[in-house]
Protein backbone atom coordinates (compact mmCIF):
# COMPACT_ATOMS: atom_id res chain seq x y z
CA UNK A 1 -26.15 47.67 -20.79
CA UNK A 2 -29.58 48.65 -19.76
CA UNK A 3 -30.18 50.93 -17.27
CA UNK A 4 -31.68 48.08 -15.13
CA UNK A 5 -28.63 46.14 -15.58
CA UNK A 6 -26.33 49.24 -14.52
CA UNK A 7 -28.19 49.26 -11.29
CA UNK A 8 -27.96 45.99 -10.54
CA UNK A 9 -24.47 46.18 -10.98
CA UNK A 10 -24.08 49.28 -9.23
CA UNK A 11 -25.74 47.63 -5.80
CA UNK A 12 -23.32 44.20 -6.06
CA UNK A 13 -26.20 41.52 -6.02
CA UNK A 14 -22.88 38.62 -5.42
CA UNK A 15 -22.51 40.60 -1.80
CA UNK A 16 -26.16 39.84 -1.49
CA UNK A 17 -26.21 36.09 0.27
CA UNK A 18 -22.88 37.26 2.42
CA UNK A 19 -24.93 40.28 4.44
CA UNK A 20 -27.80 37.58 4.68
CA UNK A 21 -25.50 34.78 6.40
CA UNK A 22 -25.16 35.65 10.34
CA UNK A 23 -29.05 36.41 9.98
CA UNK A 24 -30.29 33.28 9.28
CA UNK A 25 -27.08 31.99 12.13
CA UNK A 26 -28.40 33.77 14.37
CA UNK A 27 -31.89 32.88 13.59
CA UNK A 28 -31.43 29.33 13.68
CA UNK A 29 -29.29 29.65 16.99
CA UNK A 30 -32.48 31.35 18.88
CA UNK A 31 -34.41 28.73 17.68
CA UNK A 32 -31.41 25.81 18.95
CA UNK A 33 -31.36 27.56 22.58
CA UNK A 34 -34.53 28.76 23.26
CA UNK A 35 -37.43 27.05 20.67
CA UNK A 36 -37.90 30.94 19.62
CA UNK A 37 -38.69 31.95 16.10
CA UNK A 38 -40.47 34.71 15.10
CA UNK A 39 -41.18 34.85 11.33
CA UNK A 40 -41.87 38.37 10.88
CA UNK A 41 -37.91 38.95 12.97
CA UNK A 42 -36.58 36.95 10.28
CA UNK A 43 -38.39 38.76 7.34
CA UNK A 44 -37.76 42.07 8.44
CA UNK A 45 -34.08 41.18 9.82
CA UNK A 46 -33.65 40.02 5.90
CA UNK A 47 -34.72 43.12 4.26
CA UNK A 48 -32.92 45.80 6.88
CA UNK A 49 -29.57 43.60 6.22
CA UNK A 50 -29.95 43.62 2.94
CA UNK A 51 -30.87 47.31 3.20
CA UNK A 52 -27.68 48.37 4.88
CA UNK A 53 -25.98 45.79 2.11
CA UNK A 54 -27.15 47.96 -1.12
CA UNK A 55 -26.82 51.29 0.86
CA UNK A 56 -22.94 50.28 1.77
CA UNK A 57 -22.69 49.37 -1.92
CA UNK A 58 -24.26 52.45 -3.28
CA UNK A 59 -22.67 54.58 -0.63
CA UNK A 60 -18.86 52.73 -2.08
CA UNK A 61 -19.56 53.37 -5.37
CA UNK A 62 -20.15 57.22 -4.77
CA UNK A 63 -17.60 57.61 -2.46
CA UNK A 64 -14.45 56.05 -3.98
CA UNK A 65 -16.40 56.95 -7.90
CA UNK A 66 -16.11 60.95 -6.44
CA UNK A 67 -12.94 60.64 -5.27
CA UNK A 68 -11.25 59.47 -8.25
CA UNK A 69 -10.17 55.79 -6.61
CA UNK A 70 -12.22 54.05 -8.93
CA UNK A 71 -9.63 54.38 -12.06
CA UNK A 72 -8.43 52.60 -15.40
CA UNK A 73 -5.75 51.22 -12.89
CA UNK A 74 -8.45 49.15 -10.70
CA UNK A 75 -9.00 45.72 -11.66
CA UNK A 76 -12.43 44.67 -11.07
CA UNK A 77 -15.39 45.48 -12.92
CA UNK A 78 -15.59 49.06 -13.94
CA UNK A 79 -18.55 50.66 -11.06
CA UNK A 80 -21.03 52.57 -11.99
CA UNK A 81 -20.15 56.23 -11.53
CA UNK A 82 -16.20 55.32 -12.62
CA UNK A 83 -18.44 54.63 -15.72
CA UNK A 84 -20.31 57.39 -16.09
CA UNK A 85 -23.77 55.15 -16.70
CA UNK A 86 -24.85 56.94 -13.39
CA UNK A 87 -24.36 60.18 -12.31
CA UNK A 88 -23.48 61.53 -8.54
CA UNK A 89 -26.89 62.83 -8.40
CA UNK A 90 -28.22 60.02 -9.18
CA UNK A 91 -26.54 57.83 -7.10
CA UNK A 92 -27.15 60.12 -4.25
CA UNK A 93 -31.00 59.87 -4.88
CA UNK A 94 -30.81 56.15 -4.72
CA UNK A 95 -28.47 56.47 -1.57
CA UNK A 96 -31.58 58.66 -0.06
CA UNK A 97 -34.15 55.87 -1.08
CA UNK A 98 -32.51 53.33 0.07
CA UNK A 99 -31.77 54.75 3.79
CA UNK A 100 -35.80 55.37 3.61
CA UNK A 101 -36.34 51.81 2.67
CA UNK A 102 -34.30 50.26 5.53
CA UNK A 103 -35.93 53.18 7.87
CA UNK A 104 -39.21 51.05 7.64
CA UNK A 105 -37.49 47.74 7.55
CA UNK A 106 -36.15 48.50 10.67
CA UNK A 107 -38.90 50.24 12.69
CA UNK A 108 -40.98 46.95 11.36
CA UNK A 109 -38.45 44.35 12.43
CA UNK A 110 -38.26 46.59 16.12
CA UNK A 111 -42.05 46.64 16.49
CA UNK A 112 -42.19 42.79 15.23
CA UNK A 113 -39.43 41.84 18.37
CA UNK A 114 -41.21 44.13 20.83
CA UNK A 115 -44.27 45.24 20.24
CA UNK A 116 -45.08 48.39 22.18
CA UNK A 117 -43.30 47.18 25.31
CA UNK A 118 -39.42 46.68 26.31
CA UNK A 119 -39.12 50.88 25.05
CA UNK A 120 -35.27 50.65 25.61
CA UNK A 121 -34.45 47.85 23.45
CA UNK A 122 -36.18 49.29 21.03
CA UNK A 123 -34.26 52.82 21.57
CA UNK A 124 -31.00 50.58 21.42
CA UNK A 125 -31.61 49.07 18.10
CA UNK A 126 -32.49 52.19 16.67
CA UNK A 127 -29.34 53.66 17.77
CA UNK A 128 -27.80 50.79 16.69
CA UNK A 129 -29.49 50.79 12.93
CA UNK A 130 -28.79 55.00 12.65
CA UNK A 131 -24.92 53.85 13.43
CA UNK A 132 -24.98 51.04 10.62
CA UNK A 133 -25.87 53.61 8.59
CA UNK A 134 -23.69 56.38 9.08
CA UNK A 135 -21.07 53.84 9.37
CA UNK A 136 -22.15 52.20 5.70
CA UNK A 137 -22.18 55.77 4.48
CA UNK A 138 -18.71 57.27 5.60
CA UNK A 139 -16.63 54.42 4.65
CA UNK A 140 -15.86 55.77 1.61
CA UNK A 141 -18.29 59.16 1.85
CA UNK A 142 -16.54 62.36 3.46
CA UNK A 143 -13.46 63.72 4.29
CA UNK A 144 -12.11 61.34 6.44
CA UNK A 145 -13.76 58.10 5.64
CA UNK A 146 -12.31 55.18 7.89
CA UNK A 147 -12.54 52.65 4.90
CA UNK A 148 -9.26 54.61 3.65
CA UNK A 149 -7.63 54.75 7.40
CA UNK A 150 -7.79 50.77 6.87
CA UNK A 151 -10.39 49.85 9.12
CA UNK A 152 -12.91 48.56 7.21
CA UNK A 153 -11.84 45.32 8.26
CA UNK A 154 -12.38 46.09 11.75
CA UNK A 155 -16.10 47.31 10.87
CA UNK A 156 -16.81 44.44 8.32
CA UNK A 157 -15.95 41.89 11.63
CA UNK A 158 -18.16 43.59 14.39
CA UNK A 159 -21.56 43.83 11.99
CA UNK A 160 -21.39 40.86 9.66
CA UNK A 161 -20.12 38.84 13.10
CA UNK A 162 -21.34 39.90 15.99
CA UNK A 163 -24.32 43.06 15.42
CA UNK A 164 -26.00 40.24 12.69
CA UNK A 165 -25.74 36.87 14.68
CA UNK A 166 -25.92 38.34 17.94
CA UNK A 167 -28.47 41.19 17.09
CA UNK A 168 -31.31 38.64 15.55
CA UNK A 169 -30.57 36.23 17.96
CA UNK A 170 -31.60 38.80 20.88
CA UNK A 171 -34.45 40.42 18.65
CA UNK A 172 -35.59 35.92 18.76
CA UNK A 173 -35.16 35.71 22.57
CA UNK A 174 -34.82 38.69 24.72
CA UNK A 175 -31.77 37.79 26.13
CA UNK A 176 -27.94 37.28 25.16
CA UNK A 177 -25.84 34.21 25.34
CA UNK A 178 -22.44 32.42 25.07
CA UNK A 179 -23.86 30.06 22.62
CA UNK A 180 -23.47 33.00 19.70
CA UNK A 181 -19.97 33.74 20.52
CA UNK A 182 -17.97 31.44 18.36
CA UNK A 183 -20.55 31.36 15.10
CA UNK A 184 -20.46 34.95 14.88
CA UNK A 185 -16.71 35.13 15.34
CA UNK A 186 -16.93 32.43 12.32
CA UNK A 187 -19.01 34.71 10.00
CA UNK A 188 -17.10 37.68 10.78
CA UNK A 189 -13.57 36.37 10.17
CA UNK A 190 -15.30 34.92 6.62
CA UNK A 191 -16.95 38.17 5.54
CA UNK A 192 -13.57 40.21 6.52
CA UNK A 193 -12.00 36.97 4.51
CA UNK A 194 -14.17 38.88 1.52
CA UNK A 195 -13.31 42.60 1.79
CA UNK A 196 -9.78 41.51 2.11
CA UNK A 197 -10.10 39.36 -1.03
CA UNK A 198 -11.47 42.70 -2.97
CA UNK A 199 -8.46 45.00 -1.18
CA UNK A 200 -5.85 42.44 -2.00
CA UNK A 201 -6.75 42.79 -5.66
CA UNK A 202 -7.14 46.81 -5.50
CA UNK A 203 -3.79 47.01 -3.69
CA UNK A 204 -2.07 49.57 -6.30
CA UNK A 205 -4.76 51.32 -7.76
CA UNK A 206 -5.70 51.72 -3.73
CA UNK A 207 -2.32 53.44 -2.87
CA UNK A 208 -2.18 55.72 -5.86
CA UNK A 209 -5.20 56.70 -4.90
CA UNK A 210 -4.32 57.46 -1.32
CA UNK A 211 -7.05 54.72 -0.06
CA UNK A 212 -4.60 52.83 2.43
CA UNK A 213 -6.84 49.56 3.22
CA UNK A 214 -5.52 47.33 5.57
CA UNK A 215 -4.29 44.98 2.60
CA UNK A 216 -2.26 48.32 1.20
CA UNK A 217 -0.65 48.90 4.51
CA UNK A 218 0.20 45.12 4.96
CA UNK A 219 1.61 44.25 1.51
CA UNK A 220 0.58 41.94 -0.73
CA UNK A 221 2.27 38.88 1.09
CA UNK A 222 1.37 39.64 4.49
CA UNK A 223 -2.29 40.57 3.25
CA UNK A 224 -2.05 36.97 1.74
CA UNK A 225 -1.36 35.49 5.22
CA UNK A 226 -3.79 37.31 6.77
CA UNK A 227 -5.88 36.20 4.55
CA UNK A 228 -5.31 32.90 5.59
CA UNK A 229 -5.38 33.50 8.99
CA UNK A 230 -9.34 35.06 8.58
CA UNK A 231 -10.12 31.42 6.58
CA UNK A 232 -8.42 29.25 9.01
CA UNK A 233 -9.76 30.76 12.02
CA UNK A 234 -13.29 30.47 11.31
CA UNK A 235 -12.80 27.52 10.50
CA UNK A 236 -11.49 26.98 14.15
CA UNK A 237 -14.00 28.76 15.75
CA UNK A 238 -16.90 26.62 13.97
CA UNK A 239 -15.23 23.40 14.36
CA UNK A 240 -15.02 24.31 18.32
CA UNK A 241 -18.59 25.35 18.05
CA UNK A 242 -19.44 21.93 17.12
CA UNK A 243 -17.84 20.33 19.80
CA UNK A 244 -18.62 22.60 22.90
CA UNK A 245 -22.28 22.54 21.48
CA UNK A 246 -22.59 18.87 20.46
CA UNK A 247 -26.24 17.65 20.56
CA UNK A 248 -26.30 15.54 17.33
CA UNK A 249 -24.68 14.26 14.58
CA UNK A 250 -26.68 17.00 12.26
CA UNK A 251 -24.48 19.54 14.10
CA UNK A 252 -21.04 18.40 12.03
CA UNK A 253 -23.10 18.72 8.46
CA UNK A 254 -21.55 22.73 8.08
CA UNK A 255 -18.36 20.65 7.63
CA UNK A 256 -19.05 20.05 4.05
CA UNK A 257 -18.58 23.84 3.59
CA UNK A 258 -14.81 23.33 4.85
CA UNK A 259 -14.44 21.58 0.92
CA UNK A 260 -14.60 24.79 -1.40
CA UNK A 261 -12.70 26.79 1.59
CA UNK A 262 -9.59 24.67 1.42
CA UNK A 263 -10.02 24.94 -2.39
CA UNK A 264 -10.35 28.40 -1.79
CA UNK A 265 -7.62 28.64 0.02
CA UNK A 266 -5.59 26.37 -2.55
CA UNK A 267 -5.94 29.53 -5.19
CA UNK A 268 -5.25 32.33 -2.76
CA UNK A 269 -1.89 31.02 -1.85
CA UNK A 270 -0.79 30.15 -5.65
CA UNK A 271 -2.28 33.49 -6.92
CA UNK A 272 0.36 34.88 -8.42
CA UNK A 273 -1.97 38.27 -9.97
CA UNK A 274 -4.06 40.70 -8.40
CA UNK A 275 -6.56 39.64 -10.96
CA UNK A 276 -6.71 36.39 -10.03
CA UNK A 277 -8.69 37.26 -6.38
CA UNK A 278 -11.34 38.43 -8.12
CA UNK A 279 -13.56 35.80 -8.80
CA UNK A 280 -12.83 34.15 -5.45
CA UNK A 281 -15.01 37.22 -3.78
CA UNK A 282 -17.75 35.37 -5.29
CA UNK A 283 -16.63 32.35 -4.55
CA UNK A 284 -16.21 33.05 -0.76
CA UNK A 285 -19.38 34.86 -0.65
CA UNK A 286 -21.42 32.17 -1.55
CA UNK A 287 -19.48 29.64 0.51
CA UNK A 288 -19.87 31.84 3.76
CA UNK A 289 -23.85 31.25 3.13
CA UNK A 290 -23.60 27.87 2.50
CA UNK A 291 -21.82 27.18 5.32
CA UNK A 292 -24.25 29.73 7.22
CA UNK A 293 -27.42 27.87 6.33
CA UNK A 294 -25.48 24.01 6.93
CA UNK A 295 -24.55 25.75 10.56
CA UNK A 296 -27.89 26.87 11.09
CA UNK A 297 -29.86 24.01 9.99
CA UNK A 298 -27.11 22.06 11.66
CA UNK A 299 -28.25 22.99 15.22
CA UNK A 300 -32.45 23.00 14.09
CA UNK A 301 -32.20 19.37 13.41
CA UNK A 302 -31.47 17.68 16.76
């Protein structure tokens, strides 16, 4: 493997489209409600989520790769430091390059939203981008990372939902409202749907290692049902979206996504290894943006 290749691996590009999906939601939703799109918002909202992405996947890789977690026991493909193709150094230089690269992502995507007026929004989402990233970094990075207390789920759900959907949608239109409720409760439960995908297949190697995810502390058949419950209720949420929202027939087109989620579905309940999950993460990854982008477009084209 290259040493281009081992990076590439080491940041997770299949996570990619999932940190990307309540952007464009959101996005799309500004534009629905208010006719508001600013192109430069949606550039820079792009980059800073993808950003925090690679830094959370960088910051996972040291973290559990340091700590011994990431073992011949874990199932999924072998990470970079677990490895040895990159060092802790080195992973901590690309760690401090990357938090650099989303520092002008996201001081460009503030100034492109307000200019050089509305000072404490623009204090807020600074706050709010220094707490994504101490939050991306100490999920798996100190002594007392919350991703092994079992709330990663808890995280995953309030920034893929509700900071991403909500967050562009206010950067778009200066305001907050109802209508962004329900999609970013969809996205949310979906991307949670994914991290509980890769904790349900880490379950042992996780409690050996002392890393008690949600999915360890649940079991593997109540992790299962919760697993369905994530699926099925974004799926709820959307559908009554769809209804409460209804301005055209273009607004029932995310539907179509509900097709590979039931199939998805289908294989999570008749898994019958750990292994088995692990090709689903893709799976639902890329789903949750396709249904993202049907959603959005869904609500442009009225």
């Amino acid at each position: 493997m290259t040493n281009l290749q081992v990076w590439l691996s080491a940041v997770r590009l299949r996570t990619l489209p999932l940190s990307v999906s309540g952007i464009f939601v959101g996005s799309c939703l500004a534009y629905y409600a208010t006719d508001k799109f600013n192109v430069l918002v949606f550039i820079f909202a792009i980059t800073s989520t993808i950003g925090f992405q690679v830094l959370s996947n960088l910051a996972n890789d040291y973290g559990d790769g340091t700590k011994g977690t990431d073992n011949d026991d874990r199932i999924g493909p072998e990470r970079a430091i677990q490895s040895g193709q990159i060092s802790p150094e080195q992973m901590l230089v690309a760690i401090q390059n990357t938090i650099m690269f989303i520092i002008f992502s996201v001081f460009a995507l503030i100034f492109s939203a307000f200019g050089v007026y509305h000072i404490l929004y623009a204090f807020i989402f600074i706050v709010l981008a220094g707490f994504t990233v101490y939050s991306a970094l100490t999920y798996t990075i100190g002594d007392s990372p919350y991703g092994y207390k079992g709330l990663g789920d808890l995280f995953v759900f309030v920034f893929f939902g509700f900071v991403s959907v909500v967050g562009v949608y206010f950067l778009n239109t200066l305001r907050l409202d109802h209508v962004v409720i329900l999609p970013a409760i969809s996205i949310g439960l979906l991307s949670v749907g994914v991290l509980n995908l890769n904790n349900m297949r880490d379950i042992k190697s996780d409690e050996k290692s002392g890393k008690y995810t949600l999915a360890v502390k649940m079991g593997s058949k109540r992790a299962k049902q919760y697993h369905l419950f994530l699926i099925f209720g974004a799926i709820t949420a959307s559908v009554l979206f769809s209804i409460l929202y209804y301005s055209s027939p273009y607004n029932f087109i995310f539907y179509l996504a509900f097709i590979p989620l039931f199939k998805h579905i289908k294989v999570v309940v008749n898994a019958k290894h750990p292994s088995e999950y692990d090709p689903q993460l893709k799976f639902l990854a890329i789903t949750t943006f396709i249904f993202s982008i049907l959603l959005g477009l869904g609500q442009v084209f009225y």
